[in-house]
Protein backbone atom coordinates (compact mmCIF):
# COMPACT_ATOMS: atom_id res chain seq x y z
CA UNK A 1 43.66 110.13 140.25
CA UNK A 2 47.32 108.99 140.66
CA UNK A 3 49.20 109.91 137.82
CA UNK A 4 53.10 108.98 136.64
CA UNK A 5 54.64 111.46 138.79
CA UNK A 6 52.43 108.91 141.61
CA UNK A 7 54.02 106.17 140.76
CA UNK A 8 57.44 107.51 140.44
CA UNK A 9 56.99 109.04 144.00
CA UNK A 10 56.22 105.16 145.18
CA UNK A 11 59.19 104.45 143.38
CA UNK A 12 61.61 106.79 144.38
CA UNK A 13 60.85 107.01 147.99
CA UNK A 14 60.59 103.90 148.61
CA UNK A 15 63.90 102.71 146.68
CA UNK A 16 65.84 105.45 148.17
CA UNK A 17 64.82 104.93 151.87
CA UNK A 18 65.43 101.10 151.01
CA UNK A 19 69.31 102.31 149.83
CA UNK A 20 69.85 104.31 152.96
CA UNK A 21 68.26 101.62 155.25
CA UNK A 22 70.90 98.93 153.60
CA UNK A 23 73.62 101.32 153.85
CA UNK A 24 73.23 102.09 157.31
CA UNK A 25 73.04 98.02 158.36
CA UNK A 26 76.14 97.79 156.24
CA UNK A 27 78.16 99.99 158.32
CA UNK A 28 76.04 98.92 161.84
CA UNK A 29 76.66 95.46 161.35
CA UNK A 30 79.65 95.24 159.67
CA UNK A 31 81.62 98.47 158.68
CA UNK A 32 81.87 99.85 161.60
CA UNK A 33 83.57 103.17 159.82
CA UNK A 34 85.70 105.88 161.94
CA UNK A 35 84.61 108.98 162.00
CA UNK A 36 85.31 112.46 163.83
CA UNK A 37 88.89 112.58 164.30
CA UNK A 38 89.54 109.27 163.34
CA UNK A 39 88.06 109.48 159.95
CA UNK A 40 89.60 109.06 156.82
CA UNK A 41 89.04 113.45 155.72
CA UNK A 42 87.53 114.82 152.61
CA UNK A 43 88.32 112.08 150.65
CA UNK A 44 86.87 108.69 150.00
CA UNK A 45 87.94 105.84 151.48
CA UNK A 46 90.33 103.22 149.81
CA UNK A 47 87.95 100.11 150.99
CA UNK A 48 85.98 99.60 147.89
CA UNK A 49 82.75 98.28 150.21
CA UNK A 50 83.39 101.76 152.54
CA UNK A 51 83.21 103.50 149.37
CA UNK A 52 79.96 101.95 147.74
CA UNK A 53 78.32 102.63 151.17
CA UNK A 54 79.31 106.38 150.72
CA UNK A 55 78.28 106.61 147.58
CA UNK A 56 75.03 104.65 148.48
CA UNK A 57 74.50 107.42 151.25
CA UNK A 58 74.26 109.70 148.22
CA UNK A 59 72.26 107.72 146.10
CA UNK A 60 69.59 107.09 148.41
CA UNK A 61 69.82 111.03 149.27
CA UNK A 62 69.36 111.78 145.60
CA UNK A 63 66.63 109.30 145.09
CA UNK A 64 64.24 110.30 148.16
CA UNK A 65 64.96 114.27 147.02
CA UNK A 66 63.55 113.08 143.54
CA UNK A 67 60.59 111.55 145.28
CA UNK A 68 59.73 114.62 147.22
CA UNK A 69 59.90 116.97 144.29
CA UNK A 70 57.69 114.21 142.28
CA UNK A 71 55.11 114.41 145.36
CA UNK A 72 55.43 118.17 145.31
CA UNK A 73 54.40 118.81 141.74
CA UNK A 74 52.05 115.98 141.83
CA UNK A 75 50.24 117.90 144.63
CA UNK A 76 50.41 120.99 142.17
CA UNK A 77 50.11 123.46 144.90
CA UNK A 78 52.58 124.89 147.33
CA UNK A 79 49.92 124.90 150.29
CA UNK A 80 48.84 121.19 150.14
CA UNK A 81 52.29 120.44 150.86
CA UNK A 82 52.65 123.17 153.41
CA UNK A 83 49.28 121.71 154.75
CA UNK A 84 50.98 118.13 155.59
CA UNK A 85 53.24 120.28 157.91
CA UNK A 86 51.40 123.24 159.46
CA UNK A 87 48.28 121.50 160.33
CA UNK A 88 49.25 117.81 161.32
CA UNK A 89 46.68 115.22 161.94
CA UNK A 90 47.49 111.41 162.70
CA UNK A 91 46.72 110.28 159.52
CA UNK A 92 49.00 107.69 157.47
CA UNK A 93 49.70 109.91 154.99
CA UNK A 94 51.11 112.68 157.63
CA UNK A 95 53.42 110.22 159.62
CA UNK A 96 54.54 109.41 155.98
CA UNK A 97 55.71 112.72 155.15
CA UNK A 98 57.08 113.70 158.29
CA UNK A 99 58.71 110.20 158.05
CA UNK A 100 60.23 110.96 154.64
CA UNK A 101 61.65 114.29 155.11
CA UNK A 102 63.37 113.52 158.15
CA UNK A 103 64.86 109.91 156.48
CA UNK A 104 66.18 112.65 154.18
CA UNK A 105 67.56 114.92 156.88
CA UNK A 106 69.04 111.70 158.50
CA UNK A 107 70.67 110.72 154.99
CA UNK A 108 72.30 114.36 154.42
CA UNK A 109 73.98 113.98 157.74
CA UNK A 110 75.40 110.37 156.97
CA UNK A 111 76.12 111.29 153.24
CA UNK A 112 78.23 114.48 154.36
CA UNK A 113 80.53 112.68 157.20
CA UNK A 114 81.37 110.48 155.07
CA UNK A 115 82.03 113.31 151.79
CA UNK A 116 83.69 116.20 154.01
CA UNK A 117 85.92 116.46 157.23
CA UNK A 118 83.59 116.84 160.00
CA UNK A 119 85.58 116.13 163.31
CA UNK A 120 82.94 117.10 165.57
CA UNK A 121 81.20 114.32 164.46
CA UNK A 122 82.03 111.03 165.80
CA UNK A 123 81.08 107.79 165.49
CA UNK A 124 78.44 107.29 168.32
CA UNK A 125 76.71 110.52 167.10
CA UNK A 126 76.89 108.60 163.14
CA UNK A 127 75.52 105.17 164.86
CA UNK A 128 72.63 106.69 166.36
CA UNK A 129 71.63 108.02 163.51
CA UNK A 130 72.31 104.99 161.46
CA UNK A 131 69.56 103.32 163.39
CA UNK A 132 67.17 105.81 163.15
CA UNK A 133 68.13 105.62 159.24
CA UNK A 134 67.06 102.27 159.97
CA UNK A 135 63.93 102.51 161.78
CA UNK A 136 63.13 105.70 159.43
CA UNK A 137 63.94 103.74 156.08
CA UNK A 138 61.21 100.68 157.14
CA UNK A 139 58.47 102.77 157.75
CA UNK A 140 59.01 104.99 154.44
CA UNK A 141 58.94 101.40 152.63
CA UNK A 142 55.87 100.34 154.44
CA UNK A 143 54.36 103.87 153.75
CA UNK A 144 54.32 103.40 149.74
CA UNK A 145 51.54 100.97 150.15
CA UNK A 146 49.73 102.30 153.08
CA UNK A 147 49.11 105.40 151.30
CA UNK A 148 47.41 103.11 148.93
CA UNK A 149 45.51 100.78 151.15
CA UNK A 150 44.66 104.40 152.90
CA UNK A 151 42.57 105.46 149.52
CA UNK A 152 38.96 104.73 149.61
CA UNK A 153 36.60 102.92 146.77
CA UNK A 154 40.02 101.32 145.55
CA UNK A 155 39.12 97.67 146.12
CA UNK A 156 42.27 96.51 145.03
CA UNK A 157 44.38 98.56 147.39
CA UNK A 158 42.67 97.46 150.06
CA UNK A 159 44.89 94.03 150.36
CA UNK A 160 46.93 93.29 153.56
CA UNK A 161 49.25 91.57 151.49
CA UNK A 162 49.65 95.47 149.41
CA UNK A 163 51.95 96.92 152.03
CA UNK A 164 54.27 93.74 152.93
CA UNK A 165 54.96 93.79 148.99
CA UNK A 166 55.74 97.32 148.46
CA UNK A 167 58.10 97.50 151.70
CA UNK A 168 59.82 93.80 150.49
CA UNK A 169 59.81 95.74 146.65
CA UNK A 170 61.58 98.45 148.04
CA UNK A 171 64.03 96.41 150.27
CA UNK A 172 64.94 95.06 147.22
CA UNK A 173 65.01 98.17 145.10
CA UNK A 174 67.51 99.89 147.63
CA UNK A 175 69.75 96.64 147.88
CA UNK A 176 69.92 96.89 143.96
CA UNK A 177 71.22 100.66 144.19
CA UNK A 178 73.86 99.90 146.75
CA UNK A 179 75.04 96.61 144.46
CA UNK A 180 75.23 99.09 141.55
CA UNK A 181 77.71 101.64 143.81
CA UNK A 182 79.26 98.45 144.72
CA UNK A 183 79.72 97.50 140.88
CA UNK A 184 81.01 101.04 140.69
CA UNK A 185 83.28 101.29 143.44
CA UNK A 186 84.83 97.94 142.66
CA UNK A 187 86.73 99.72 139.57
CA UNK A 188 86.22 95.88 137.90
CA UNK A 189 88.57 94.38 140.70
CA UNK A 190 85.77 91.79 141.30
CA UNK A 191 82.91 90.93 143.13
CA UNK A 192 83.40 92.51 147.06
CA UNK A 193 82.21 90.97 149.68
CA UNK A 194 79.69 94.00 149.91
CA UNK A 195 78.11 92.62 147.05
CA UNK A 196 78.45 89.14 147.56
CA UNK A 197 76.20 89.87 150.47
CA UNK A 198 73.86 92.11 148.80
CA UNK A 199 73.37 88.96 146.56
CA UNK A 200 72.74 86.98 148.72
CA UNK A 201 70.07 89.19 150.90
CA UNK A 202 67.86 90.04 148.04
CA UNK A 203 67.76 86.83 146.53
CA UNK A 204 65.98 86.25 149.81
CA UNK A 205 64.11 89.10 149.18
CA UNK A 206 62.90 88.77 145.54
CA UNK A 207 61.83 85.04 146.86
CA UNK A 208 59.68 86.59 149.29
CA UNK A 209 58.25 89.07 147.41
CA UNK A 210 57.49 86.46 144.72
CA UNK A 211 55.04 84.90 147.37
CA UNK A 212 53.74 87.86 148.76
CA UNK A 213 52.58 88.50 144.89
CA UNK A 214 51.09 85.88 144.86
CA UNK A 215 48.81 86.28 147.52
CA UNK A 216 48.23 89.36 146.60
CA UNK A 217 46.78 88.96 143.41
CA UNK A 218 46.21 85.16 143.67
CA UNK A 219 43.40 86.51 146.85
CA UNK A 220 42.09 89.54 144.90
CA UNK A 221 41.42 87.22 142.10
CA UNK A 222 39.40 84.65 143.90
CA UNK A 223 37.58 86.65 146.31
CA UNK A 224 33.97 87.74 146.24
CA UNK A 225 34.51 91.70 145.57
CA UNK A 226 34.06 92.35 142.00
CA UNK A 227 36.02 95.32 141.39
CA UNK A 228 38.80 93.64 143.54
CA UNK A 229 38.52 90.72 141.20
CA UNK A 230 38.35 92.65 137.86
CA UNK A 231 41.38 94.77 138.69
CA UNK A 232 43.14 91.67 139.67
CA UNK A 233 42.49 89.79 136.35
CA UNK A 234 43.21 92.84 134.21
CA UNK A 235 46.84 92.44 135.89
CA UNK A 236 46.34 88.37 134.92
CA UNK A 237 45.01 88.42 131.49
CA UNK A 238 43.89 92.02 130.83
CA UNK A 239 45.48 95.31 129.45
CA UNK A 240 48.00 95.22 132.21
CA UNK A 241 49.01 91.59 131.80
CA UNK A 242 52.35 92.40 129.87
CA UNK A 243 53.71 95.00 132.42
CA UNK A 244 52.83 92.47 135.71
CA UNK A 245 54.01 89.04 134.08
CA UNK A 246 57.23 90.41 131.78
CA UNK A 247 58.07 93.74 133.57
CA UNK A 248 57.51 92.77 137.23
CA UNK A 249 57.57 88.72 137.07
CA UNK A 250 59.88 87.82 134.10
CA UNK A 251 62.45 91.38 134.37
CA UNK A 252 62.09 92.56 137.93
CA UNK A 253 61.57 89.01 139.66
CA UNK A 254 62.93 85.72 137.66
CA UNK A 255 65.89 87.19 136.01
CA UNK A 256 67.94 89.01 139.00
CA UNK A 257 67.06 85.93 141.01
CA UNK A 258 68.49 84.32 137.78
CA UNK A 259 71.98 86.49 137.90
CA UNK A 260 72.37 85.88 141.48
CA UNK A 261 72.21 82.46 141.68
CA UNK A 262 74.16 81.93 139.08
CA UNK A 263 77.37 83.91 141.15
CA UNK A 264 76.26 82.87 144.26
CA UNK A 265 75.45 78.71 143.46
CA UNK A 266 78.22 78.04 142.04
CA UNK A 267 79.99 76.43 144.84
CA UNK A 268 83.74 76.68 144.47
CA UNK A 269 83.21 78.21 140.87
CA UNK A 270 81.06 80.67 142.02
CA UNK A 271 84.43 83.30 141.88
CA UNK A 272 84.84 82.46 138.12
CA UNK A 273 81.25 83.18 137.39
CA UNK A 274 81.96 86.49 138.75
CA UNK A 275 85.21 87.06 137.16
CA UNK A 276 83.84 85.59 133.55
CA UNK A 277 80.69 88.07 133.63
CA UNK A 278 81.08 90.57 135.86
CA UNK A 279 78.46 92.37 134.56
CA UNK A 280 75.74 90.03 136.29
CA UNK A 281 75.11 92.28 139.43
CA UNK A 282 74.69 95.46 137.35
CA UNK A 283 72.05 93.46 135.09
CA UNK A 284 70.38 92.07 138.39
CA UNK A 285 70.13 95.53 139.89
CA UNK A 286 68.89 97.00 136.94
CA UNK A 287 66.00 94.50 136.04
CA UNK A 288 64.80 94.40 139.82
CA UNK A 289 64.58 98.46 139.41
CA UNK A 290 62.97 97.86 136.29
CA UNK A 291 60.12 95.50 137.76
CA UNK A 292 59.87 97.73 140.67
CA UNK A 293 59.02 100.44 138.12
CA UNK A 294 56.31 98.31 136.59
CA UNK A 295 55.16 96.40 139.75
CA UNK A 296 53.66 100.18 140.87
CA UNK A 297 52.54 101.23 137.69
CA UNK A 298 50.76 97.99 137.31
CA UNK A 299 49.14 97.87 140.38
CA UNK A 300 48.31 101.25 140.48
CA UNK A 301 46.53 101.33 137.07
CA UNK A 302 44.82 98.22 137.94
CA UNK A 303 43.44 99.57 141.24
CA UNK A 304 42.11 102.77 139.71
CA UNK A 305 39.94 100.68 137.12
CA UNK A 306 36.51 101.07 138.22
CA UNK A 307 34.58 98.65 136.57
CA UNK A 308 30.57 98.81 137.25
CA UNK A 309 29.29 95.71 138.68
CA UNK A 310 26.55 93.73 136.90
CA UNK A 311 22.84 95.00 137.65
CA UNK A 312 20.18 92.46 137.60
CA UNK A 313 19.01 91.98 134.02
CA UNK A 314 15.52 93.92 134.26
CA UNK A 315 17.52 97.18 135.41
CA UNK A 316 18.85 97.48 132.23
CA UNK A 317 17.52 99.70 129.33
CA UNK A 318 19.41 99.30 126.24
CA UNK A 319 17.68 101.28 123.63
CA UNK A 320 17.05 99.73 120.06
CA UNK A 321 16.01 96.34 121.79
CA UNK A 322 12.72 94.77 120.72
CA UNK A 323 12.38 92.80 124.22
CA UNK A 324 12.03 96.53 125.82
CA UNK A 325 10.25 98.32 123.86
CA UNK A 326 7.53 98.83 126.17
CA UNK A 327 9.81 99.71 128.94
CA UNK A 328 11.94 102.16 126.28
CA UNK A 329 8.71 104.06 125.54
CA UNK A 330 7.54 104.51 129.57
CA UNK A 331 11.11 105.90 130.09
CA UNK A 332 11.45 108.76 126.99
CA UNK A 333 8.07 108.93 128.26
CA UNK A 334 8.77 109.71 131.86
CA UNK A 335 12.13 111.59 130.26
CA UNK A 336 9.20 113.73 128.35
CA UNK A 337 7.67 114.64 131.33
CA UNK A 338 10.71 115.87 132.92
CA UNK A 339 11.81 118.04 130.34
CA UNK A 340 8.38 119.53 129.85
CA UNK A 341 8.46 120.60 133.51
CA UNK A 342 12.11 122.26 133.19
CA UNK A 343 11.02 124.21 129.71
CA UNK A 344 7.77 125.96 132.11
CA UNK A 345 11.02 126.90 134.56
CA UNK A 346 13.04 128.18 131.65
CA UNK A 347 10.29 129.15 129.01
CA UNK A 348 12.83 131.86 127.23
CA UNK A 349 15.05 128.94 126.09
CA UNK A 350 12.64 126.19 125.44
CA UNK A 351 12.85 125.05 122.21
CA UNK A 352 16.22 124.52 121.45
CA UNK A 353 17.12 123.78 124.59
CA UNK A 354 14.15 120.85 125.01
CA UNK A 355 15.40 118.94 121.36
CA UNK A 356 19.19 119.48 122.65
CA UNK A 357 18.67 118.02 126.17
CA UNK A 358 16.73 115.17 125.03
CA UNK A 359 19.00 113.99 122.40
CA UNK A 360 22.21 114.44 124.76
CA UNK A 361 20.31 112.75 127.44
CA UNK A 362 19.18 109.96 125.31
CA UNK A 363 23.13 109.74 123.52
CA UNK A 364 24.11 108.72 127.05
CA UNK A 365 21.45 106.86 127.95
CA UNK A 366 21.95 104.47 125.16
CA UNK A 367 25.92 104.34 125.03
């Protein structure tokens, strides 16, 4: 049903609106950037934290575009897409997609005041749309798991705890882009305090999202729904055990918390951890992208296993067993009678068509 162009959409869209989000608080909170008149012009500014929030405008820009186009073709058709936008209906997967395409209308505008001269522009007109970059970015991060918890007969998916750990994923995910412009935009001059503070917020975050895990597995696991249970172990101890516990747990969880603590605990040697590997933010931000990558294609193979609950024991007709024979023989019996009563209805093809039915139907019957 949901295929890898899915799960890169989840990916994607929620990373990218998790980029923009940080890089808007960045300059809310603490930035504060001139623009209109008083802006810097064309050019970038010298700041390197002013900088990596520019160039995590663009990021974020680039990454939500890349989600859209992977929800397009997944759709495969122009007028499903069309569909969402001609004929609305207040359904989660609507406010979603109007949600997304105007976070991306929201992120052109903040990418290109701070890439071209655009005097009219000014800085209240750039802090209202900050916030709603804000507001936008948090419910495109919530969305990614919505649109899952949305999809019936996925027992999975059907968590509360599904949508808390996609949005906190995608925090994350989107604090790990901006670190890497930060890396960037440093030029190797040392840690800024951009990414000091980046750091420090999604070590928060990955703790959180450890627990929310958890739960969210820990709850599918032990409940009483056994397709919610199945899925949930085959993420434990089944086929998808080695993308949940080393690509999500061990890459995307345990070793950016790892990295970060490392700069960040170091008390007054925490600058010469920095200085002696700089290179632990960019391995940080790539791991948590990493186990973002796996967390969705984890869960979402997991939740699209369908595994058949058990039937009581005398439902059961397994062919070649001595203990039901009798039963066998009433059932190609009754399967006998059924054919018989299709060849009167289509006596021109009868005998062929009599041996081939039977045999297909008892092939199936006994697999």
């Amino acid at each position: 049903m949901l295929g890898e162009l899915a799960v890169l959409y989840l990916f994607l869209g929620g990373a990218g609106a998790g980029c923009v989000a940080a890089c808007a608080l960045a300059d809310l909170l603490w930035l504060r950037e001139p623009f209109g008149a008083d802006g810097h012009g064309p050019e970038l500014p010298a700041d390197p934290d002013r900088r990596a929030v520019a160039l995590g405008f663009a990021t974020g820009l680039a990454a939500l575009a890349a989600g859209v186009a992977c929800l397009g073709f997944d759709l495969g058709r122009i007028d499903r897409v069309l569909a969402l936008f001609l004929t609305p209906q207040l359904t989660v997967m609507t406010v979603g997609a109007w949600s997304l395409v105007a976070l991306v209308a929201v992120a052109l505008v903040l990418a290109a005041v701070r890439f071209l001269y655009l005097p009219q522009v000014g800085r209240p007109v750039v802090a209202v749309l900050e916030v709603a970059a804000v507001v936008l970015g948090v419910v495109v991060m919530a969305y990614t798991g919505l649109l899952l918890q949305g999809l019936h007969g996925f027992a999975l998916w059907r968590s509360l705890w599904l949508p808390a750990l996609f949005a906190l994923s995608s925090a994350s995910s989107g604090a790990a882009l901006l670190m890497l412009c930060a890396a960037w935009a440093s030029e190797g001059a040392g840690p800024s305090a951009l990414m000091e503070t980046l750091a420090r917020v999604d070590a928060v975050v990955i703790v959180a999202e450890a627990v929310v895990a958890a739960l969210f597995v820990g709850m599918a696991a032990a409940g009483d729904h056994p397709s919610a249970a199945a899925s949930a172990w085959s993420l434990l101890d089944g086929p998808l055990a080695a993308a949940w516990w080393l690509g999500f747990c061990a890459v995307g969880l345990a070793l950016p918390l790892a990295a970060e603590a490392a700069c960040l605990l170091g008390g007054p040697r925490a600058g010469a951890v920095w200085e002696r590997w700089p290179q632990l933010p960019v391995i940080a931000a790539a791991a948590v992208l990493a186990g973002a990558v796996c967390l969705r294609w984890a869960v979402v193979d997991a939740g699209m296993q369908r595994p058949l609950e058990l039937q009581e024991p005398d439902a059961v007709l397994t062919l070649g067993d001595d203990a039901g024979t009798d039963r066998e023989d009433a059932a190609l019996a009754a399967l006998d009678d059924r054919i018989a009563q299709a060849l009167r209805a289509d006596a021109p093809h009868a005998p062929g068509w009599a041996a081939d039915e039977r045999e297909g139907l008892i092939a199936i019957w006994s697999s």
